[in-house]
C-alpha atoms as a PDB file:
ATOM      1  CA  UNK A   1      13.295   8.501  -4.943  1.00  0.00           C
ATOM      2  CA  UNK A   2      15.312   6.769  -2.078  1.00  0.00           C
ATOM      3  CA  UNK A   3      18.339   4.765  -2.261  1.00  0.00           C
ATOM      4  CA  UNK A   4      17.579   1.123  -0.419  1.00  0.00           C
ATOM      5  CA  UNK A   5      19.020   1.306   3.006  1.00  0.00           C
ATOM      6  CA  UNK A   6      19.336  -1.226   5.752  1.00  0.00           C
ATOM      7  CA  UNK A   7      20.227  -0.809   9.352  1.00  0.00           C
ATOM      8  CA  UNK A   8      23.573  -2.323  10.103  1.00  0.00           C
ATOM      9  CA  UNK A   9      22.984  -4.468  13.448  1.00  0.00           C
ATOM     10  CA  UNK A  10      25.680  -4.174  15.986  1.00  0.00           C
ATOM     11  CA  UNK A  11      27.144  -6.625  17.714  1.00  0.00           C
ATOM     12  CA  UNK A  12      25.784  -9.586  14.999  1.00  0.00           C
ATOM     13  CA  UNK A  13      28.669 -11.821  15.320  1.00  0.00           C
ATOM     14  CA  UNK A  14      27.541 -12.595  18.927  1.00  0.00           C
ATOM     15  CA  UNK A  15      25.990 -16.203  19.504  1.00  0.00           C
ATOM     16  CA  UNK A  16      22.635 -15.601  22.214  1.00  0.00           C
ATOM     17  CA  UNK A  17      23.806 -16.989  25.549  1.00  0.00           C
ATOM     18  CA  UNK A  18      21.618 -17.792  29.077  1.00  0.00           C
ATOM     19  CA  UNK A  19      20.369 -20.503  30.808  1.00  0.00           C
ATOM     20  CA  UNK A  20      17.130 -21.041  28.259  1.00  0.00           C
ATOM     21  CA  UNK A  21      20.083 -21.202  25.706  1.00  0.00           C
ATOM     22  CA  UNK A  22      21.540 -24.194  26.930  1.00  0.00           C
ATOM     23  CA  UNK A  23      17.945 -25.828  27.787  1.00  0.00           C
ATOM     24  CA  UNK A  24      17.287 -25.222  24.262  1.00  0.00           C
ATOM     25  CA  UNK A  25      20.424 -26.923  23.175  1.00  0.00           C
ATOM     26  CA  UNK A  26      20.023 -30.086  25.355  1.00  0.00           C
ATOM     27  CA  UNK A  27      16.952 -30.407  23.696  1.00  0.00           C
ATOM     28  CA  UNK A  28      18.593 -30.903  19.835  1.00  0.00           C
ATOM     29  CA  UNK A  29      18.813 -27.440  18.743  1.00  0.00           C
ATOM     30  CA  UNK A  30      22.454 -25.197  18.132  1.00  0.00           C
ATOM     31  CA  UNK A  31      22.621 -21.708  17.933  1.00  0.00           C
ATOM     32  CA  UNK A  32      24.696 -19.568  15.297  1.00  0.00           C
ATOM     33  CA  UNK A  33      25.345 -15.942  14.965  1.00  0.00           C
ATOM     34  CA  UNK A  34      22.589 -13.042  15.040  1.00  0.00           C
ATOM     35  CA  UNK A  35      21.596 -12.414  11.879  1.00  0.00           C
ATOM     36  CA  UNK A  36      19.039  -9.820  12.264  1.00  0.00           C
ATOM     37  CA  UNK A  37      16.158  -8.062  14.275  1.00  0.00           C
ATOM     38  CA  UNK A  38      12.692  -9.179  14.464  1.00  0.00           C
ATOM     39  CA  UNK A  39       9.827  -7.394  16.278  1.00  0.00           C
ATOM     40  CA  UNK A  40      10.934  -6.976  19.950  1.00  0.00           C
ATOM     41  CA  UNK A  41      13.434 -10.026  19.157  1.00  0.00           C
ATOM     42  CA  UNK A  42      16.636 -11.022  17.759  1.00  0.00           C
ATOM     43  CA  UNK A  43      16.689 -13.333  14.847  1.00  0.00           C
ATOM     44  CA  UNK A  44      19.849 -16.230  14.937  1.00  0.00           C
ATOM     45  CA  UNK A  45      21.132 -19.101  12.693  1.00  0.00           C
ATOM     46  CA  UNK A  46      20.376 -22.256  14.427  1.00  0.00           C
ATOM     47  CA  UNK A  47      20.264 -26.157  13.525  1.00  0.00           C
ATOM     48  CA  UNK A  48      18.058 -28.875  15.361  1.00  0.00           C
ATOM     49  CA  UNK A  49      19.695 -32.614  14.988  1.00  0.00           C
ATOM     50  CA  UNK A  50      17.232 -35.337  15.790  1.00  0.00           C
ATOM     51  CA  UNK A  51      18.185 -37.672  18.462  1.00  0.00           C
ATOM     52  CA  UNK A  52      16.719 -40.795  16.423  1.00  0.00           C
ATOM     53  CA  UNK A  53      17.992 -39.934  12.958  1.00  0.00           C
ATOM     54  CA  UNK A  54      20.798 -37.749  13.425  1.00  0.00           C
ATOM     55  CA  UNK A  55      19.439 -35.720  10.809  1.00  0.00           C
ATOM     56  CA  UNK A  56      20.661 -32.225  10.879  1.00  0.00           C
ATOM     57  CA  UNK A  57      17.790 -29.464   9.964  1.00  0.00           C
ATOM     58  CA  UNK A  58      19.358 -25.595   9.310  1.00  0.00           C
ATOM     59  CA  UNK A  59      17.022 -23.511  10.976  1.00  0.00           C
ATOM     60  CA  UNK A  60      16.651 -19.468  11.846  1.00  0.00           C
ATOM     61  CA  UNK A  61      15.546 -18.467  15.314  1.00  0.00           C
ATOM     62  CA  UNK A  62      13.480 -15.350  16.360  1.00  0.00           C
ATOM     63  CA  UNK A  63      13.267 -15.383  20.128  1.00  0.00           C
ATOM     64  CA  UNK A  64      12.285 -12.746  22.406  1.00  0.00           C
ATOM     65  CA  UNK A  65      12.970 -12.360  25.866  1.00  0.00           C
ATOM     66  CA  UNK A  66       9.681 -11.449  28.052  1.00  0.00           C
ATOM     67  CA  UNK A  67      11.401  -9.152  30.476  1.00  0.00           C
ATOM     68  CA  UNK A  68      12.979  -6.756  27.936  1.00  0.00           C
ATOM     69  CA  UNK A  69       9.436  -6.149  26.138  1.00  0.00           C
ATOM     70  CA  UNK A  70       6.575  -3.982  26.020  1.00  0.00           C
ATOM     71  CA  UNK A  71       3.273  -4.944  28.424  1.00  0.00           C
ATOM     72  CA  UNK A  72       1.561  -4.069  24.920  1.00  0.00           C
ATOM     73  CA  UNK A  73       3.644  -6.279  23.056  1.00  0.00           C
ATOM     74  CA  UNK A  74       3.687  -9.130  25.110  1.00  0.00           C
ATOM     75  CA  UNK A  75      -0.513  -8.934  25.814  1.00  0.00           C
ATOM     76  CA  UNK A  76      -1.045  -8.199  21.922  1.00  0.00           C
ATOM     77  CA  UNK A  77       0.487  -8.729  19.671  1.00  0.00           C
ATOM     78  CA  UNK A  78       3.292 -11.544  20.402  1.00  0.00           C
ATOM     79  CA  UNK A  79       0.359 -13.635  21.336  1.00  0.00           C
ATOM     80  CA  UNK A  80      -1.489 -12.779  18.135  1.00  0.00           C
ATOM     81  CA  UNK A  81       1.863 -13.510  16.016  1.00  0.00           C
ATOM     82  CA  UNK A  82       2.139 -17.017  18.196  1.00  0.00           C
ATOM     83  CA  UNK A  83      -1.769 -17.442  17.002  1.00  0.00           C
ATOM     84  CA  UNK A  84      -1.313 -16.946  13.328  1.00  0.00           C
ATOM     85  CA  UNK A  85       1.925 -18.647  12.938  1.00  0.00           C
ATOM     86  CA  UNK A  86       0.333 -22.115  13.940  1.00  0.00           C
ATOM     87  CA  UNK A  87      -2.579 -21.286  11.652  1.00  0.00           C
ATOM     88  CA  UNK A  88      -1.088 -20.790   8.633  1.00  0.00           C
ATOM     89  CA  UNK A  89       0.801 -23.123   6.117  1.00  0.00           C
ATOM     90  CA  UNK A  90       1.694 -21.560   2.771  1.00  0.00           C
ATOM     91  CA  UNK A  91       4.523 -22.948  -0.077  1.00  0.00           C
ATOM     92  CA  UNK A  92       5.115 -19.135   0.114  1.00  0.00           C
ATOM     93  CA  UNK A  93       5.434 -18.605   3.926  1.00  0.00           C
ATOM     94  CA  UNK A  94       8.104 -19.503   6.242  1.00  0.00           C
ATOM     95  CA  UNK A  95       7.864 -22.798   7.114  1.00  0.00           C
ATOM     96  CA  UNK A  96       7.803 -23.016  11.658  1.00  0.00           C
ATOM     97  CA  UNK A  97       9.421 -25.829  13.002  1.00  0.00           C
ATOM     98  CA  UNK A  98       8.874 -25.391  16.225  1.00  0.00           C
ATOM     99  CA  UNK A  99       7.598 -22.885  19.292  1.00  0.00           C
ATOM    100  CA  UNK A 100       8.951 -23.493  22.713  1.00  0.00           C
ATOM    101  CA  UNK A 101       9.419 -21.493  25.501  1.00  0.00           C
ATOM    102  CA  UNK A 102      12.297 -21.593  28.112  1.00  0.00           C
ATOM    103  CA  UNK A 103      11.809 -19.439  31.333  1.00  0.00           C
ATOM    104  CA  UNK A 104      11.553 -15.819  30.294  1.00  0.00           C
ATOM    105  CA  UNK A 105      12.258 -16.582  26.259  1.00  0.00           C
ATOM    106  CA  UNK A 106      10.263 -17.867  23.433  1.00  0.00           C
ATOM    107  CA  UNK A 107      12.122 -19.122  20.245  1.00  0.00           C
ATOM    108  CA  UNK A 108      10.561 -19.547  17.292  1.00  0.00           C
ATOM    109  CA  UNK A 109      12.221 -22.179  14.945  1.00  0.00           C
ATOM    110  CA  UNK A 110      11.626 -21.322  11.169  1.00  0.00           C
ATOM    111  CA  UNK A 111      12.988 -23.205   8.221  1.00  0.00           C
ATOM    112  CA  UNK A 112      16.555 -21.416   7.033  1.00  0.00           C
ATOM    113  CA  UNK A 113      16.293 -18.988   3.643  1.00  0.00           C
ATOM    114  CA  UNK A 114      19.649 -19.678   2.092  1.00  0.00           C
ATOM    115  CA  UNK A 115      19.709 -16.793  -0.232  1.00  0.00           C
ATOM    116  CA  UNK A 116      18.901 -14.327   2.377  1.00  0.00           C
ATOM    117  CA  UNK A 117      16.091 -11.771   2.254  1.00  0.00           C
ATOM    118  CA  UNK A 118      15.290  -9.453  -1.150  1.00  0.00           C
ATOM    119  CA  UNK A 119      16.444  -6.768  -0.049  1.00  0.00           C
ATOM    120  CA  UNK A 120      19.942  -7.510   0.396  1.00  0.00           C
ATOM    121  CA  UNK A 121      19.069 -10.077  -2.951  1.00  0.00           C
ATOM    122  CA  UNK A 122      18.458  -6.779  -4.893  1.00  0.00           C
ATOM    123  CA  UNK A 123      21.509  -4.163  -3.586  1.00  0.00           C
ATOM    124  CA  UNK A 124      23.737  -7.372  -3.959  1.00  0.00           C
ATOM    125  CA  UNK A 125      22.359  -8.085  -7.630  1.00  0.00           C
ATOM    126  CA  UNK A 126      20.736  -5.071  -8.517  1.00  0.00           C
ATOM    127  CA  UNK A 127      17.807  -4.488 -10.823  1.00  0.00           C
ATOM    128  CA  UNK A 128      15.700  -7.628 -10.902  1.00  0.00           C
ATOM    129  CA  UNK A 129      14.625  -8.450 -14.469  1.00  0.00           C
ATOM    130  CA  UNK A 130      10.984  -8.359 -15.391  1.00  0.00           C
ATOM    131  CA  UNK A 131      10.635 -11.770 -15.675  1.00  0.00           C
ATOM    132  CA  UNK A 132      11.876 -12.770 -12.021  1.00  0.00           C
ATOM    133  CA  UNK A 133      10.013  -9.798 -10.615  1.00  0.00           C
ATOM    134  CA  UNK A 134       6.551 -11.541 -12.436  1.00  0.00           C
ATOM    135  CA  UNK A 135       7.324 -14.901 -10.764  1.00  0.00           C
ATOM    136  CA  UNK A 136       8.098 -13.370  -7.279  1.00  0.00           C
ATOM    137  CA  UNK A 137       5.354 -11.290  -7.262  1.00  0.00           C
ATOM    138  CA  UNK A 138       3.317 -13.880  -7.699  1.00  0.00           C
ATOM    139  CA  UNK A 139       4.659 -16.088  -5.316  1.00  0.00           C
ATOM    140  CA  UNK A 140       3.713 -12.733  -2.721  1.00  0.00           C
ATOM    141  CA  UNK A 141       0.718 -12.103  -3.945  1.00  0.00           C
ATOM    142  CA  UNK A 142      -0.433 -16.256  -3.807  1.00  0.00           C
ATOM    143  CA  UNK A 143       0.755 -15.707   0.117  1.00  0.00           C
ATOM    144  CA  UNK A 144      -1.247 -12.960   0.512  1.00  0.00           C
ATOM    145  CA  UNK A 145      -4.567 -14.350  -0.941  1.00  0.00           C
ATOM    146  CA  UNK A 146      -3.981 -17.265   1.607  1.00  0.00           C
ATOM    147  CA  UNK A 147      -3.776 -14.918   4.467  1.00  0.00           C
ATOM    148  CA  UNK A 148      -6.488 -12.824   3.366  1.00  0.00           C
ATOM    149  CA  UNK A 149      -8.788 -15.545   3.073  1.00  0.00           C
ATOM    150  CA  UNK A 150      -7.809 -16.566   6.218  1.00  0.00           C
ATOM    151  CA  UNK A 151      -8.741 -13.066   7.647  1.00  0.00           C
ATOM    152  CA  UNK A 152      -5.479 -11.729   8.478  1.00  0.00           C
ATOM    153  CA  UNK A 153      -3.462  -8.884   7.444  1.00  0.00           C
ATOM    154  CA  UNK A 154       0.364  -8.937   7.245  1.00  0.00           C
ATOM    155  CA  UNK A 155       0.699  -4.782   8.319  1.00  0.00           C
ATOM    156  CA  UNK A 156       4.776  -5.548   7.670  1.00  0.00           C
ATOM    157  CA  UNK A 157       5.076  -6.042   4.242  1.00  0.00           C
ATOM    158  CA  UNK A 158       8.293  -4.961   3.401  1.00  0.00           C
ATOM    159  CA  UNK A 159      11.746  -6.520   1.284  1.00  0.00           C
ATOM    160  CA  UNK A 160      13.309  -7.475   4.744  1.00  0.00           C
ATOM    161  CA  UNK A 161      10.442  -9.630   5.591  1.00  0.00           C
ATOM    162  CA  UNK A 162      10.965 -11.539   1.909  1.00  0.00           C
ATOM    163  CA  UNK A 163      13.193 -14.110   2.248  1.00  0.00           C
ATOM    164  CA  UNK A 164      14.312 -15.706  -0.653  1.00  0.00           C
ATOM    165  CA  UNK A 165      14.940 -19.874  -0.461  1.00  0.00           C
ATOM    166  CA  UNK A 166      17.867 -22.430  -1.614  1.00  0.00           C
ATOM    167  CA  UNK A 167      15.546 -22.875  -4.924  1.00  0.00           C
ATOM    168  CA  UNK A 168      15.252 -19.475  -5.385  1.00  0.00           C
ATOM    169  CA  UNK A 169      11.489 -19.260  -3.984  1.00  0.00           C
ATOM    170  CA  UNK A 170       9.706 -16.488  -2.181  1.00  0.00           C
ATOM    171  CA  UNK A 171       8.853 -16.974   1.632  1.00  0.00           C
ATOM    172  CA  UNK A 172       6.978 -14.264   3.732  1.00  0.00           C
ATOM    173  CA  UNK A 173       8.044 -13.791   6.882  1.00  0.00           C
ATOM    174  CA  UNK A 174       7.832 -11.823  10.233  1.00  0.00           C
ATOM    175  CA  UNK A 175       4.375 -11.745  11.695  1.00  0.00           C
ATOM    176  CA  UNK A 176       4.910  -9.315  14.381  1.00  0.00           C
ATOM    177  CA  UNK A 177       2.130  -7.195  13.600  1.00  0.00           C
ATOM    178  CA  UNK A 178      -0.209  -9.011  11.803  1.00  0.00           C
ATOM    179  CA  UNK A 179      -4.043  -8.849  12.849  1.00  0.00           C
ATOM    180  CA  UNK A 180      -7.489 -10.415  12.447  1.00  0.00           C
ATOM    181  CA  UNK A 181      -9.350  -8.159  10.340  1.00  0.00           C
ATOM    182  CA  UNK A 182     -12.680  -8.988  11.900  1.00  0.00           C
ATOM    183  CA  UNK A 183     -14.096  -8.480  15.304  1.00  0.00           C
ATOM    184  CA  UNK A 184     -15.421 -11.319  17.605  1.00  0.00           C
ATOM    185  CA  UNK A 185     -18.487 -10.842  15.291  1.00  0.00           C
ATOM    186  CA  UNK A 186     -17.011 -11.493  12.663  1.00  0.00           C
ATOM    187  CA  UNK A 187     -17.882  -7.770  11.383  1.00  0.00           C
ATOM    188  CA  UNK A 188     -14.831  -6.070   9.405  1.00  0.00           C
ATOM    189  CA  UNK A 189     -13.208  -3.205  11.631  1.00  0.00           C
ATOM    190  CA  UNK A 190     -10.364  -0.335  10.797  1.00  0.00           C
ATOM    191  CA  UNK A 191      -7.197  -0.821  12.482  1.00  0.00           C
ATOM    192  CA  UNK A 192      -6.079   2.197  14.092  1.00  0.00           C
ATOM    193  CA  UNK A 193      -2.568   0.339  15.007  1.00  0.00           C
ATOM    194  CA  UNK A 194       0.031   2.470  12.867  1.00  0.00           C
ATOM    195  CA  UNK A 195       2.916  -0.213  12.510  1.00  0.00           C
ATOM    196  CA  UNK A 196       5.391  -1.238   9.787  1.00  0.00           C
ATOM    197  CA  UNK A 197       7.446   0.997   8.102  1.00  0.00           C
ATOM    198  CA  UNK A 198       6.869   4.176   6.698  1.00  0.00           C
ATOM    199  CA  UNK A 199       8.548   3.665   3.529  1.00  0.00           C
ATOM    200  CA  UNK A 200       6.352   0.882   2.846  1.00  0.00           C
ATOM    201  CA  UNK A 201       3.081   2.288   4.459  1.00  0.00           C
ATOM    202  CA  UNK A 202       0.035   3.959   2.391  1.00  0.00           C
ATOM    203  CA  UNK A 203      -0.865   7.333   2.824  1.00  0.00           C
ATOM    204  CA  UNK A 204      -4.202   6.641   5.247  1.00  0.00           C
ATOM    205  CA  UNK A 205      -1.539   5.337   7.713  1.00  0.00           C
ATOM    206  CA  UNK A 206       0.691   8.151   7.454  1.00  0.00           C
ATOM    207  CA  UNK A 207      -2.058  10.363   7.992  1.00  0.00           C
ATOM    208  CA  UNK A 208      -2.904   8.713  10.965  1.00  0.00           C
ATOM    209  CA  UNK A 209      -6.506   7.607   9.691  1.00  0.00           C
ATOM    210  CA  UNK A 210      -8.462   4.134  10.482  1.00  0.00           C
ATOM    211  CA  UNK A 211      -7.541   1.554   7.946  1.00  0.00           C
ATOM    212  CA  UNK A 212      -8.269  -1.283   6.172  1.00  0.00           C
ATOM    213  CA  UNK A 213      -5.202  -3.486   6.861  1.00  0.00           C
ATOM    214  CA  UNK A 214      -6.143  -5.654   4.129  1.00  0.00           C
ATOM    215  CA  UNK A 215      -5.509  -2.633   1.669  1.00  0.00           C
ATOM    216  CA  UNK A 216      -2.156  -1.684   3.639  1.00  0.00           C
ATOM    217  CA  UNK A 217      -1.249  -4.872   2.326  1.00  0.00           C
ATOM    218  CA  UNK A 218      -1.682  -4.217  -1.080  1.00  0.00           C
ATOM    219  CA  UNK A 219       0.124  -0.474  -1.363  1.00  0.00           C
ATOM    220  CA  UNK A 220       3.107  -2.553   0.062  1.00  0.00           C
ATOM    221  CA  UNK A 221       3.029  -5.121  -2.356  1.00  0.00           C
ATOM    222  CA  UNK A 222       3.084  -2.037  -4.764  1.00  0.00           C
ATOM    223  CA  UNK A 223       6.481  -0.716  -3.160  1.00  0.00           C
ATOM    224  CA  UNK A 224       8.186  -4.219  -3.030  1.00  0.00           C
ATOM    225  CA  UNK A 225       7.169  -4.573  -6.860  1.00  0.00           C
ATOM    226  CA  UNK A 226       8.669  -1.253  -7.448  1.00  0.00           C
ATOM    227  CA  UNK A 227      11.668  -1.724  -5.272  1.00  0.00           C
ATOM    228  CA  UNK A 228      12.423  -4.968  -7.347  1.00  0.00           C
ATOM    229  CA  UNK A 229      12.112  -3.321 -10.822  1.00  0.00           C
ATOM    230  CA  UNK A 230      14.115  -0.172  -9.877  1.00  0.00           C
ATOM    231  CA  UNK A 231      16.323  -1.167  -7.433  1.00  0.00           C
ATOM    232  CA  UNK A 232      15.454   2.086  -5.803  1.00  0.00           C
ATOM    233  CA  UNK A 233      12.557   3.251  -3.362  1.00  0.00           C
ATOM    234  CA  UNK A 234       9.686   5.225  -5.189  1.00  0.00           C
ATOM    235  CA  UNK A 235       9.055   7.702  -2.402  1.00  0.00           C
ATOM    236  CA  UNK A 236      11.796   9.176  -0.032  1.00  0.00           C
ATOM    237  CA  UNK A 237      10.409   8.959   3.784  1.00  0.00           C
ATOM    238  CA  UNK A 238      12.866  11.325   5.354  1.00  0.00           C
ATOM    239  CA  UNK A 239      10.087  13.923   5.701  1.00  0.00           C
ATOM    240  CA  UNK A 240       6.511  12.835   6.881  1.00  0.00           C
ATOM    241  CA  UNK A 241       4.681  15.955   5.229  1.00  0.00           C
ATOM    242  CA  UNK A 242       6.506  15.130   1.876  1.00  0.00           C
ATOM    243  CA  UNK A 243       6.339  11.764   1.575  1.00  0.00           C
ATOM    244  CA  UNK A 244       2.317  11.900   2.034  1.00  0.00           C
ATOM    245  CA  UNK A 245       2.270  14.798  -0.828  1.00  0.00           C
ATOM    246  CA  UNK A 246       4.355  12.508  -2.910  1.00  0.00           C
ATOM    247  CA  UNK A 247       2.545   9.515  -1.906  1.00  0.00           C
ATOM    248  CA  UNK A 248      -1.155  11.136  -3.347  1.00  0.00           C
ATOM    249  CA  UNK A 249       0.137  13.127  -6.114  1.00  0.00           C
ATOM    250  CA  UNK A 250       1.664   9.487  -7.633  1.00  0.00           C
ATOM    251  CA  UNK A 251       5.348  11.329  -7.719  1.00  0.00           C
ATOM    252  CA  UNK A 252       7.337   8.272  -8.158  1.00  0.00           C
ATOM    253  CA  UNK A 253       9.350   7.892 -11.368  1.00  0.00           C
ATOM    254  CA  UNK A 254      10.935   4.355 -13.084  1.00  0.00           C
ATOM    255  CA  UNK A 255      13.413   4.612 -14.073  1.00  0.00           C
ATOM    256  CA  UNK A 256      14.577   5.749 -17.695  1.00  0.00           C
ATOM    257  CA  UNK A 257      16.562   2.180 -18.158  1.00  0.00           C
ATOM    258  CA  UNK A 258      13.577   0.242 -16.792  1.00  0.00           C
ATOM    259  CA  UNK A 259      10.317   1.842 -18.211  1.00  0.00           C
ATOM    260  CA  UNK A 260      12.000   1.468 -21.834  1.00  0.00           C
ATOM    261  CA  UNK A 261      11.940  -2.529 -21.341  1.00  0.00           C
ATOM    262  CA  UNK A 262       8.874  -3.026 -19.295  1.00  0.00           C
ATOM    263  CA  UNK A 263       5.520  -4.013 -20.496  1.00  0.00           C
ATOM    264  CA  UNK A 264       2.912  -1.972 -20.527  1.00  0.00           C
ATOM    265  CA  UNK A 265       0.877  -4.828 -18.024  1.00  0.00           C
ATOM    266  CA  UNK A 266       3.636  -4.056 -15.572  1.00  0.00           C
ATOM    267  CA  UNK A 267       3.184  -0.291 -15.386  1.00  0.00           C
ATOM    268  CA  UNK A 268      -0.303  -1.129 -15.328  1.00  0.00           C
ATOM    269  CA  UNK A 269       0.356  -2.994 -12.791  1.00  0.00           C
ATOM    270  CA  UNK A 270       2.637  -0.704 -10.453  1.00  0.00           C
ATOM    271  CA  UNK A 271      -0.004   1.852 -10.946  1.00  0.00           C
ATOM    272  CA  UNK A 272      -3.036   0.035  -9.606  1.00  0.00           C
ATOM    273  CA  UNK A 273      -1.239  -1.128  -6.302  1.00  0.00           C
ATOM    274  CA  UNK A 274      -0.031   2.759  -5.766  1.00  0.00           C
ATOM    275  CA  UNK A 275      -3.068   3.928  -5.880  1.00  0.00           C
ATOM    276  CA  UNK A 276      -3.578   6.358  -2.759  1.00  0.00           C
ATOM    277  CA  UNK A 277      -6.997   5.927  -2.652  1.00  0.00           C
ATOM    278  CA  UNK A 278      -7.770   3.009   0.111  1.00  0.00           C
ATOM    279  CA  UNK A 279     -12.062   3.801  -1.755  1.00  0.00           C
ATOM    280  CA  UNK A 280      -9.938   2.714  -4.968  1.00  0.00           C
ATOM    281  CA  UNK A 281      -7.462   0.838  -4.424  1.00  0.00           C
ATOM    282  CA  UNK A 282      -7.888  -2.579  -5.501  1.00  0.00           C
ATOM    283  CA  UNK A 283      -8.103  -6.168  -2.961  1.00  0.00           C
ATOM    284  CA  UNK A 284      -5.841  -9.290  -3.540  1.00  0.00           C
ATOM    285  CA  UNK A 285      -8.468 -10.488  -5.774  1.00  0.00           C
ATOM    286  CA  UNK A 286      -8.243  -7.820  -7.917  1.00  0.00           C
ATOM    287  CA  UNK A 287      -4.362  -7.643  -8.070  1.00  0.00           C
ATOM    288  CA  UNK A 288      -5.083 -11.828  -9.197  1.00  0.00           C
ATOM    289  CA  UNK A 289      -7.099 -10.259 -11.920  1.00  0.00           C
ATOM    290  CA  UNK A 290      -4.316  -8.368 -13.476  1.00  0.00           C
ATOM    291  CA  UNK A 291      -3.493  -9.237 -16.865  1.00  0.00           C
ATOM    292  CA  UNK A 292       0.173  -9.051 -15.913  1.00  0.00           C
ATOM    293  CA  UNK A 293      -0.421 -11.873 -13.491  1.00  0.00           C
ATOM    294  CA  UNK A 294      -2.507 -14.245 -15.905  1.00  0.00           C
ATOM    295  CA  UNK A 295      -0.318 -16.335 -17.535  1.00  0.00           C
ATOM    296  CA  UNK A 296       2.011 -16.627 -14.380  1.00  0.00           C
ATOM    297  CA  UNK A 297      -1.228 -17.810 -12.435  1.00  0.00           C
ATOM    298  CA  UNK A 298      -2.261 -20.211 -15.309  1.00  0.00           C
ATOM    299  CA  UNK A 299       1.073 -22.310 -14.619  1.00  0.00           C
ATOM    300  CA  UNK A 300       1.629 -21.841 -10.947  1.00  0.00           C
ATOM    301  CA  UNK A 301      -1.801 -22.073  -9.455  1.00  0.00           C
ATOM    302  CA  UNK A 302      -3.012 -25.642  -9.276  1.00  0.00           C
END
């Protein structure tokens, strides 16, 4: 297994400057500090005060700035994330605010997660009882079905991109690389994008096979769930060849102070979404119709 790592950000005590900057800030909105790294843009704390109520909103800010990135990026997949992100409205997704453009930079304005993202939720606080790691699941898993119904895949599920609100709620976030799964025909496709982390990604996209991104979704939801429980990744990505071996041959372990106290629906559980499989893995609809979701969905889903 892998210890839970993050990339330290340099420099993340710097506020964004430029002329958009100020436009932006004429307009109602203030920027903070960066606070992190989106896809091809840097994420910032930031506020918005309306003019009529003097009402102060604490926002985050993900903006990217044209001329830094890639042709691909900018004719694919930033115009897909701009698509989705004005489609969808989830209790369980990052609420947008706003999506305006300045010269060369687009910011997009999301509501502010005051308790940060899991990750750093989980190597500040540790193991996360089963109990919490039921209700959060669900709260992923409820965001998922909305997007899969919607016909989009997520590709980036991953604890960075799970930010955790003021009430203690889930909120998915980051839609960098999220994708239609159906054609202009509406018939289903493989992807053959290989995006999102490794640590995070099932074995047909290490291998470099055409996937279902749908599924992709799932594995991930598989490593976050483990992640949560262990406090600790279940495979170590440091070596491509390895991690796939690992990856089909189910080498992941819980650890010896966890397994004793979970249920046997959660191991059930883990085990499903980890299949390596995509022929067997189970859809979002299947994950709903795990017994170690049932009572959680009873009370939640209305």
């Amino acid at each position: 297994m892998q210890k839970l790592n993050k990339k330290i950000m340099p420099g993340l005590n710097l506020r964004p400057k430029g002329s958009e900057i100020i436009a932006m800030e004429r307009r109602g909105y203030e920027f903070g500090n960066k606070i992190g790294k989106g896809s091809y843009g840097f994420v910032v704390k930031a506020s918005y005060k309306d003019q009529s109520s003097e009402e102060k909103i604490e926002l985050a800010c993900k903006y990217v700035d044209k001329r830094k990135a890639p042709k691909d990026f900018l004719e694919k997949f930033f115009p897909r994330e701009i698509k989705i992100l004005t489609k969808v409205s989830h209790r369980n997704i990052i609420g947008i605010h706003s999506i305006l453009q300045s010269g060369n930079k687009v910011f997009i304005f999301m509501r502010w997660a005051e308790n940060g993202d899991l990750l750093d939720y989980i190597k500040k606080n540790g193991i996360i009882p089963e109990s919490q790691a039921n209700l959060w699941f669900y709260q992923m898993a409820s965001a998922i079905k909305y997007i899969h119904s919607m016909n989009y895949a997520h590709r980036d599920m991953k604890c960075e991109n799970i930010l955790i609100s003021k009430h203690m709620n889930i909120k998915i976030a980051d839609f960098g690389f999220a994708t239609s799964c159906s054609g202009d025909d509406n018939k289903k496709f493989l992807s053959e994008t290989f995006c999102g982390s490794a640590a995070y990604a099932p074995p047909e996209i290490i291998n470099a096979s055409p996937y279902e991104p749908k599924l992709a979704d799932i594995w991930s939801l598989g490593i976050i769930l483990f992640v949560m429980l262990n406090a600790l990744m279940p495979f170590d990505d440091t070596y491509m060849g390895k991690l796939i071996r690992d990856q089909r041959e189910r080498r992941y372990h819980i650890r010896d102070d966890v397994e004793e106290k979970l249920t046997q629906d959660c191991k059930t559980m883990l085990y499903v979404l980890l299949e390596p499989d995509p022929k067997l893995r189970v859809n979002i609809e299947g994950v709903y119709r795990m017994k170690w979701l049932a009572k959680t969905i009873e009370k939640h889903d209305n």
